[in-house]
PDB file of N, CA and C in Angstrom:
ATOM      1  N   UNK A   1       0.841  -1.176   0.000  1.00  0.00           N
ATOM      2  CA  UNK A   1       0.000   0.000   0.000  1.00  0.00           C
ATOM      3  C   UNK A   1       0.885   1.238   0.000  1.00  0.00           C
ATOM      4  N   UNK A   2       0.596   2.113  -1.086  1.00  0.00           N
ATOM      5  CA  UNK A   2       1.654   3.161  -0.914  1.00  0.00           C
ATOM      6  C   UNK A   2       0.580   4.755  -0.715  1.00  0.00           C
ATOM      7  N   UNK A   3       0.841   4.930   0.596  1.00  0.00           N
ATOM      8  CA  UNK A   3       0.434   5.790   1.178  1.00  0.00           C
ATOM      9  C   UNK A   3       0.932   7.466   1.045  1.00  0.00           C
ATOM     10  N   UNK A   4       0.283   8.594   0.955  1.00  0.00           N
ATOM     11  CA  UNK A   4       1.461   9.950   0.312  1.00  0.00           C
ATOM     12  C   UNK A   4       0.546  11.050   1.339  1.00  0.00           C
ATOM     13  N   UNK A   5       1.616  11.607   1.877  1.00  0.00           N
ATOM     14  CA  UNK A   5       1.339  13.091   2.658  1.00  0.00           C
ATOM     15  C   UNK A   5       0.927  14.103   1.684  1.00  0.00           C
ATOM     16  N   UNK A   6       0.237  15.318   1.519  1.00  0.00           N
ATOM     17  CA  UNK A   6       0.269  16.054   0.900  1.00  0.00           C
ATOM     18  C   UNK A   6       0.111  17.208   1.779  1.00  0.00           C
ATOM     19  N   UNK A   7       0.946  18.175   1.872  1.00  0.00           N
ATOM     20  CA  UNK A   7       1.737  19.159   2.702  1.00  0.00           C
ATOM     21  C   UNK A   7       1.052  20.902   1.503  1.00  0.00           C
ATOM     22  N   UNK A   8      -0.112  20.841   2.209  1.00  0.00           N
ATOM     23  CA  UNK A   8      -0.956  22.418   1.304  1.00  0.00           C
ATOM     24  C   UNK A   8      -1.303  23.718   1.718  1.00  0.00           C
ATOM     25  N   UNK A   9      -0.643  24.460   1.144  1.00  0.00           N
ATOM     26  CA  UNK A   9       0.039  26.005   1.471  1.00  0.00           C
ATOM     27  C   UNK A   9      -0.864  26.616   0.693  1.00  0.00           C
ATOM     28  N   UNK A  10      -2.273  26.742   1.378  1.00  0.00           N
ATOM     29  CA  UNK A  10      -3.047  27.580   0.875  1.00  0.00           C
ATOM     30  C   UNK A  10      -2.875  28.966   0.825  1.00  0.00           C
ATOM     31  N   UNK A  11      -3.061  29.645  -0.377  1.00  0.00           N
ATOM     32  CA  UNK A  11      -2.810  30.826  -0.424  1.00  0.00           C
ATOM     33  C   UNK A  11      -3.591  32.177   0.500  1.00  0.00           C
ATOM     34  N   UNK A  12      -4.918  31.571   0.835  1.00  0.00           N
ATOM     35  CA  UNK A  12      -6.402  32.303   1.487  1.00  0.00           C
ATOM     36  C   UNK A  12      -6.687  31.335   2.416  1.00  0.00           C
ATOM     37  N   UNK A  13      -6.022  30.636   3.077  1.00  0.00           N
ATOM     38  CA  UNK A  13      -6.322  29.761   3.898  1.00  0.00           C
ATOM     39  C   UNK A  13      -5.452  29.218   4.729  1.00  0.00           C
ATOM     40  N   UNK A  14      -6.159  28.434   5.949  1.00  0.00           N
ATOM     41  CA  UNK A  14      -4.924  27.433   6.737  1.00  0.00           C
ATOM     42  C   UNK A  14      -3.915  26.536   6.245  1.00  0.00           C
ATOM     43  N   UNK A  15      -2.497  26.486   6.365  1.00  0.00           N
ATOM     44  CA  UNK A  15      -1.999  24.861   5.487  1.00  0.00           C
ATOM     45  C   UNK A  15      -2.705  23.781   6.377  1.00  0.00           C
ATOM     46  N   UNK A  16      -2.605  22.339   5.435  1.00  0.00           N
ATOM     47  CA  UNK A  16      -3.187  21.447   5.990  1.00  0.00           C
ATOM     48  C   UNK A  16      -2.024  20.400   5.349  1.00  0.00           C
ATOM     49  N   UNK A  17      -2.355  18.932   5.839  1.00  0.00           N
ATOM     50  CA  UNK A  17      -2.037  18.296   5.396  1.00  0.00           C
ATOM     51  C   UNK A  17      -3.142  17.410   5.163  1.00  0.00           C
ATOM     52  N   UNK A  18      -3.367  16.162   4.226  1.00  0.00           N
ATOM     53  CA  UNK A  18      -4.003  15.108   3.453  1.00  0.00           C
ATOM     54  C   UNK A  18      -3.359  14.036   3.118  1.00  0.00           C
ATOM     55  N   UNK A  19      -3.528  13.114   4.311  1.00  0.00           N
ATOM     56  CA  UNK A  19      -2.840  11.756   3.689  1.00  0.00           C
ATOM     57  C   UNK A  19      -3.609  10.995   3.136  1.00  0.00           C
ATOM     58  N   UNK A  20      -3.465  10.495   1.973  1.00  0.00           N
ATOM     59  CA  UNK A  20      -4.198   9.836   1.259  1.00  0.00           C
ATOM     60  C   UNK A  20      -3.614   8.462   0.813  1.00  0.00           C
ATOM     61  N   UNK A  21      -4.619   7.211   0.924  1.00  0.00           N
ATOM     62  CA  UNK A  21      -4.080   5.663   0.667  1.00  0.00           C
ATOM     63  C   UNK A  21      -3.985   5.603  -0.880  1.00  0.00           C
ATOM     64  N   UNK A  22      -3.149   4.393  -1.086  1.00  0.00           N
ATOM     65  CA  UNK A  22      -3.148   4.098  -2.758  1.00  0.00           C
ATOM     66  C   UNK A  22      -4.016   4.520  -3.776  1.00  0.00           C
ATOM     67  N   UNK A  23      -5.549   4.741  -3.053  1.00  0.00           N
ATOM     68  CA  UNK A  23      -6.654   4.458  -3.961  1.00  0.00           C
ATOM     69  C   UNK A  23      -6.813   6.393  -4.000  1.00  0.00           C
ATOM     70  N   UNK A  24      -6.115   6.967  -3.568  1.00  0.00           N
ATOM     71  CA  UNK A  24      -6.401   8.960  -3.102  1.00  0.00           C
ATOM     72  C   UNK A  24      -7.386   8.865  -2.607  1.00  0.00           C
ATOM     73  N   UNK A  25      -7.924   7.893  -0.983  1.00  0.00           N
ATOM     74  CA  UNK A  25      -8.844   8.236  -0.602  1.00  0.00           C
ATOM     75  C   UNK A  25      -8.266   8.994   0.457  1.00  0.00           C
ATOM     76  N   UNK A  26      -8.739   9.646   0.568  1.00  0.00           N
ATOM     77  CA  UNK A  26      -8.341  10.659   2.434  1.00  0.00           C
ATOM     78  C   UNK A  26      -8.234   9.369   3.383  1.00  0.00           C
ATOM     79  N   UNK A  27      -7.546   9.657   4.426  1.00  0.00           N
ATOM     80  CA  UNK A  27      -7.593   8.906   5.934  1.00  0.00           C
ATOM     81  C   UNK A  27      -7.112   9.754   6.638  1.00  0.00           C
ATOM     82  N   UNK A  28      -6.483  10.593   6.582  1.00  0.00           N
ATOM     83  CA  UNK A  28      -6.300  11.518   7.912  1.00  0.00           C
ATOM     84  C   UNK A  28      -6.099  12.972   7.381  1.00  0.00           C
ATOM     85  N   UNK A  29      -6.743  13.775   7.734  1.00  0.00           N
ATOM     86  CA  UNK A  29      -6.467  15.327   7.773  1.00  0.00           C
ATOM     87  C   UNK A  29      -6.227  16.154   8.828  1.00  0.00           C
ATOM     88  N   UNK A  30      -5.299  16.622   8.849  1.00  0.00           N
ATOM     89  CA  UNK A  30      -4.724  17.668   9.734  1.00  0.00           C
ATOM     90  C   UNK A  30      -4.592  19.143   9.324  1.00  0.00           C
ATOM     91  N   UNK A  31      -5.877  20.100  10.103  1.00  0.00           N
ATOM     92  CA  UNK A  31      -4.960  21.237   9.798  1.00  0.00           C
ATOM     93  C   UNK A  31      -4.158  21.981  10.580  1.00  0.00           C
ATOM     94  N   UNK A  32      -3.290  23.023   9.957  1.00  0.00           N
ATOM     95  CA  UNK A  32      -1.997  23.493  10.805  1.00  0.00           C
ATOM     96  C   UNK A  32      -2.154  24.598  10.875  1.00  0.00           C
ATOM     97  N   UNK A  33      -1.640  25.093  12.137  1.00  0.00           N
ATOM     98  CA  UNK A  33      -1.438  26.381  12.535  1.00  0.00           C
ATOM     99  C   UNK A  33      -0.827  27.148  11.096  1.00  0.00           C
ATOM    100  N   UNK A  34      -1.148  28.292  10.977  1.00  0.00           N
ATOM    101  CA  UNK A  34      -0.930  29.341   9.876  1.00  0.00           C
ATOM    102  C   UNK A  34       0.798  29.490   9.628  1.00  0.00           C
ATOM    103  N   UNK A  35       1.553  29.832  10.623  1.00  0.00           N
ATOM    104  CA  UNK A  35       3.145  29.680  10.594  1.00  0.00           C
ATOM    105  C   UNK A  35       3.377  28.990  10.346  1.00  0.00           C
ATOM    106  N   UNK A  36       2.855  27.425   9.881  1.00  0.00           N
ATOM    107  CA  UNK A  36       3.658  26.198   9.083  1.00  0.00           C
ATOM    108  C   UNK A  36       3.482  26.683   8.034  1.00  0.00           C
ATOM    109  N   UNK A  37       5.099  26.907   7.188  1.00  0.00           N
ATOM    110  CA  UNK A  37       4.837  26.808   5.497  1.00  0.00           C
ATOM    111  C   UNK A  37       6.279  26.077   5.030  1.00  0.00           C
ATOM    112  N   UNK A  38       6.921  25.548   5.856  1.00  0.00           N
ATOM    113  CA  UNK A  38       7.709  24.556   5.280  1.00  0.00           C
ATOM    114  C   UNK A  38       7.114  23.649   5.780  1.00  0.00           C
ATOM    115  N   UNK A  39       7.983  22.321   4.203  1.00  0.00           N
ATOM    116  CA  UNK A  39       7.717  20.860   4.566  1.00  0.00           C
ATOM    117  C   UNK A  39       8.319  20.447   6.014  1.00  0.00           C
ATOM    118  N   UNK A  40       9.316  21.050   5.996  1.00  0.00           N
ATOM    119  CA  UNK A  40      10.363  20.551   7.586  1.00  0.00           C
ATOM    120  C   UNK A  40       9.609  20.766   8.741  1.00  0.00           C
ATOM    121  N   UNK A  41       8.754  22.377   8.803  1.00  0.00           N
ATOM    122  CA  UNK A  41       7.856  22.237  10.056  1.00  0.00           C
ATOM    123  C   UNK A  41       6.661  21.150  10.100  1.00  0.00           C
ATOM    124  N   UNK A  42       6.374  21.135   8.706  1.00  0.00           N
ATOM    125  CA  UNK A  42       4.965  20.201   8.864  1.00  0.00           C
ATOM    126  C   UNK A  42       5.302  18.491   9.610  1.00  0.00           C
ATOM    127  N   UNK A  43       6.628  18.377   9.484  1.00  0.00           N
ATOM    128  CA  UNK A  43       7.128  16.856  10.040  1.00  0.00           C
ATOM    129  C   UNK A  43       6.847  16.446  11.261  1.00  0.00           C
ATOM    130  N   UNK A  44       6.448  17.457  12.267  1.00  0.00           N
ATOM    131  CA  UNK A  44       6.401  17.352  13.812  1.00  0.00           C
ATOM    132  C   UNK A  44       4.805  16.845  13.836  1.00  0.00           C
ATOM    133  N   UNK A  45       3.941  17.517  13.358  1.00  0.00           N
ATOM    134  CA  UNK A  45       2.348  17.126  13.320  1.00  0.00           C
ATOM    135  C   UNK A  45       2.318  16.040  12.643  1.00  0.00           C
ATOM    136  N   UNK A  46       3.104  15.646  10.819  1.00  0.00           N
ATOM    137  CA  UNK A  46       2.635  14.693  10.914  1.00  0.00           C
ATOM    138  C   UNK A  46       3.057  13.034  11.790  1.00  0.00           C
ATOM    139  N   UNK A  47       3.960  13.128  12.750  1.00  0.00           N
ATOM    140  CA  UNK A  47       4.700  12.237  12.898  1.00  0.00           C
ATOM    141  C   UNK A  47       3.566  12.274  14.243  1.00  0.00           C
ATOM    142  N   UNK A  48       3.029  13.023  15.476  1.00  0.00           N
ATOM    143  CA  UNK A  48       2.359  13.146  15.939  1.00  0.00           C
ATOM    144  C   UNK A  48       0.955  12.763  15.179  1.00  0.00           C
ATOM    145  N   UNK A  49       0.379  12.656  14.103  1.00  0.00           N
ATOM    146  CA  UNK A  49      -0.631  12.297  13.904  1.00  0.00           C
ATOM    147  C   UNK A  49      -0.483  10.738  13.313  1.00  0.00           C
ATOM    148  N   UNK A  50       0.733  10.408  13.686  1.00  0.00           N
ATOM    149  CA  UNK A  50       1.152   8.640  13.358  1.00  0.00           C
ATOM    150  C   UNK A  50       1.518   8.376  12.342  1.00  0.00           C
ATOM    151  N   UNK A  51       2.257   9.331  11.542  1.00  0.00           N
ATOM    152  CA  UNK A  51       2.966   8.820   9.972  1.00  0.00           C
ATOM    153  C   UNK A  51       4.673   9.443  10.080  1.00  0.00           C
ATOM    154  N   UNK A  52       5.300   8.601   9.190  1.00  0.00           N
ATOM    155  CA  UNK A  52       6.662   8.447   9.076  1.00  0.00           C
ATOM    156  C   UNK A  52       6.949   8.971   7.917  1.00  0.00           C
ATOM    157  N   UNK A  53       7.626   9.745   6.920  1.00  0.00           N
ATOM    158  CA  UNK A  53       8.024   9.759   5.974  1.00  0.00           C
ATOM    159  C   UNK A  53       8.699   8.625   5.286  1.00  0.00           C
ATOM    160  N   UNK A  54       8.968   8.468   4.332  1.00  0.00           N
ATOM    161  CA  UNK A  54       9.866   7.473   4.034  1.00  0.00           C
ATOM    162  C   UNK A  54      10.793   7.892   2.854  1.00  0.00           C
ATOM    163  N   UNK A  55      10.639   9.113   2.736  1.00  0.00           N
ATOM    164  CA  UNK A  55      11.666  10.077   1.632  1.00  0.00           C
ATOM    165  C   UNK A  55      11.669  11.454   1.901  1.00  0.00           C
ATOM    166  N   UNK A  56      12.226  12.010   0.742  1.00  0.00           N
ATOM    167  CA  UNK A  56      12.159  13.508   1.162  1.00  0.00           C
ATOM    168  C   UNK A  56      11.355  13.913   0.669  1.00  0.00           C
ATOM    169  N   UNK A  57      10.741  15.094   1.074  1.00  0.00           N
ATOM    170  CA  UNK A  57       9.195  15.974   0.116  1.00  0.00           C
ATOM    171  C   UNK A  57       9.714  16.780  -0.890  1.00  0.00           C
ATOM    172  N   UNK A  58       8.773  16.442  -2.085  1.00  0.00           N
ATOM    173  CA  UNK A  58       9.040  17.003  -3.132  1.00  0.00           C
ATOM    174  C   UNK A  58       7.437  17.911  -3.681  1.00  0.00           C
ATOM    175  N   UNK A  59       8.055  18.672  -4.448  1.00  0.00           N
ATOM    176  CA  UNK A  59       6.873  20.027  -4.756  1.00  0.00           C
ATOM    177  C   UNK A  59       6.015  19.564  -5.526  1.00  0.00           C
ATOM    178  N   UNK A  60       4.963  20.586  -5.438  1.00  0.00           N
ATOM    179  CA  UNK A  60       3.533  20.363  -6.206  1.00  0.00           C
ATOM    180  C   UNK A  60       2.972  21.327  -6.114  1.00  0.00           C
ATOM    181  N   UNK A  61       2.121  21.517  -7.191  1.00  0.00           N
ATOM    182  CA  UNK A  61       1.384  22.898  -7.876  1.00  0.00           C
ATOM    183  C   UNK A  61       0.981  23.925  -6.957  1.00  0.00           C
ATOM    184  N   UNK A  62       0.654  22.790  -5.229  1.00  0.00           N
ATOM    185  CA  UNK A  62       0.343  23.999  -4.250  1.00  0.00           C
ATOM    186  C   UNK A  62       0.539  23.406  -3.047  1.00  0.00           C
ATOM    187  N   UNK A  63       1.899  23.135  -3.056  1.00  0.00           N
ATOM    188  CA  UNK A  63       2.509  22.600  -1.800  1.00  0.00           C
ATOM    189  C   UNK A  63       3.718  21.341  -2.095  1.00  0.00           C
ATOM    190  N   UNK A  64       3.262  20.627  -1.295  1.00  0.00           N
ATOM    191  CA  UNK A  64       5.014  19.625  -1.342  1.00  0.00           C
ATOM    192  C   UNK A  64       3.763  18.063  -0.942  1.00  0.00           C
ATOM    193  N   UNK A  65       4.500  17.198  -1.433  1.00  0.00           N
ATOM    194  CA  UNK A  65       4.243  15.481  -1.222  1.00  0.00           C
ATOM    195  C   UNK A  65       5.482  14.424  -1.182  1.00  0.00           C
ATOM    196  N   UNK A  66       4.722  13.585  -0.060  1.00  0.00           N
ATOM    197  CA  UNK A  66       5.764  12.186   0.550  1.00  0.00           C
ATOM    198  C   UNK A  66       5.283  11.314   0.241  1.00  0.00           C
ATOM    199  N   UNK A  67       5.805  10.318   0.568  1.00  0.00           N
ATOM    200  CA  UNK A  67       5.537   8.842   0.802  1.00  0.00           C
ATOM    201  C   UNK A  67       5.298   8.457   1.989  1.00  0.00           C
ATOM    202  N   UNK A  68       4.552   8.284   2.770  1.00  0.00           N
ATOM    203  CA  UNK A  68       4.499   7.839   4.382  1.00  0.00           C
ATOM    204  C   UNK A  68       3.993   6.543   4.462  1.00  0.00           C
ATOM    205  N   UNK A  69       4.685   6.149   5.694  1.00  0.00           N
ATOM    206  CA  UNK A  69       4.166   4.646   6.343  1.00  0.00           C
ATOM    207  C   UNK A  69       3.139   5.030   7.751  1.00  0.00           C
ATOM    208  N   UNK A  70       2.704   4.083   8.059  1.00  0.00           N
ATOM    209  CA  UNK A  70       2.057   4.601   9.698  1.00  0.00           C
ATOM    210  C   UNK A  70       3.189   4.319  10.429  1.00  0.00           C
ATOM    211  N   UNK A  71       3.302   5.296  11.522  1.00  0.00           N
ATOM    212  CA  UNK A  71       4.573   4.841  12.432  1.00  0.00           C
ATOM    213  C   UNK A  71       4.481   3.654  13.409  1.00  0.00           C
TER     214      UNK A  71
END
C-alpha cells in the first residue's frame, strides 16, 4: 500500500495536510497552525498524527508530497 502526505500552502487559507491511501482516498487530515509553510515544520504534526516519511518531500502545484508509512 503506498500511502502519500500532501503538505498544502493555501494561499487564502490554513496549510493542511491530506494523507491519502493508494486508492487517493483521504484517511487523515490535519490542519496546521498558519506559521507552518515549510515541509520541515509540517514533520512534527505529521509524525504526531502517526505517519513516518519514508523520503524527502518534493513540490507540487500547491505545496510539497511524501511517501508515508504509519509509524
Amino acid at each position: 500500500m503506498a500511502d502519500n502526505a500532501h503538505f498544502i500552502t493555501n494561499a487564502g487559507g490554513a496549510p493542511e495536510i491530506i494523507v491519502r491511501d493508494d486508492r487517493g482516498s483521504p484517511v487523515t487530515r490535519l490542519a496546521l497552525p498558519a506559521e507552518i509553510s515549510r515541509p520541515e515544520q509540517a514533520d512534527e504534526a505529521l509524525g504526531e498524527a502517526g505517519w513516518t516519511r519514508r523520503a524527502d518531500w518534493t513540490t507540487a502545484d500547491d505545496g510539497w508530497v511524501v511517501p508515508v508509512v504509519p509509524a
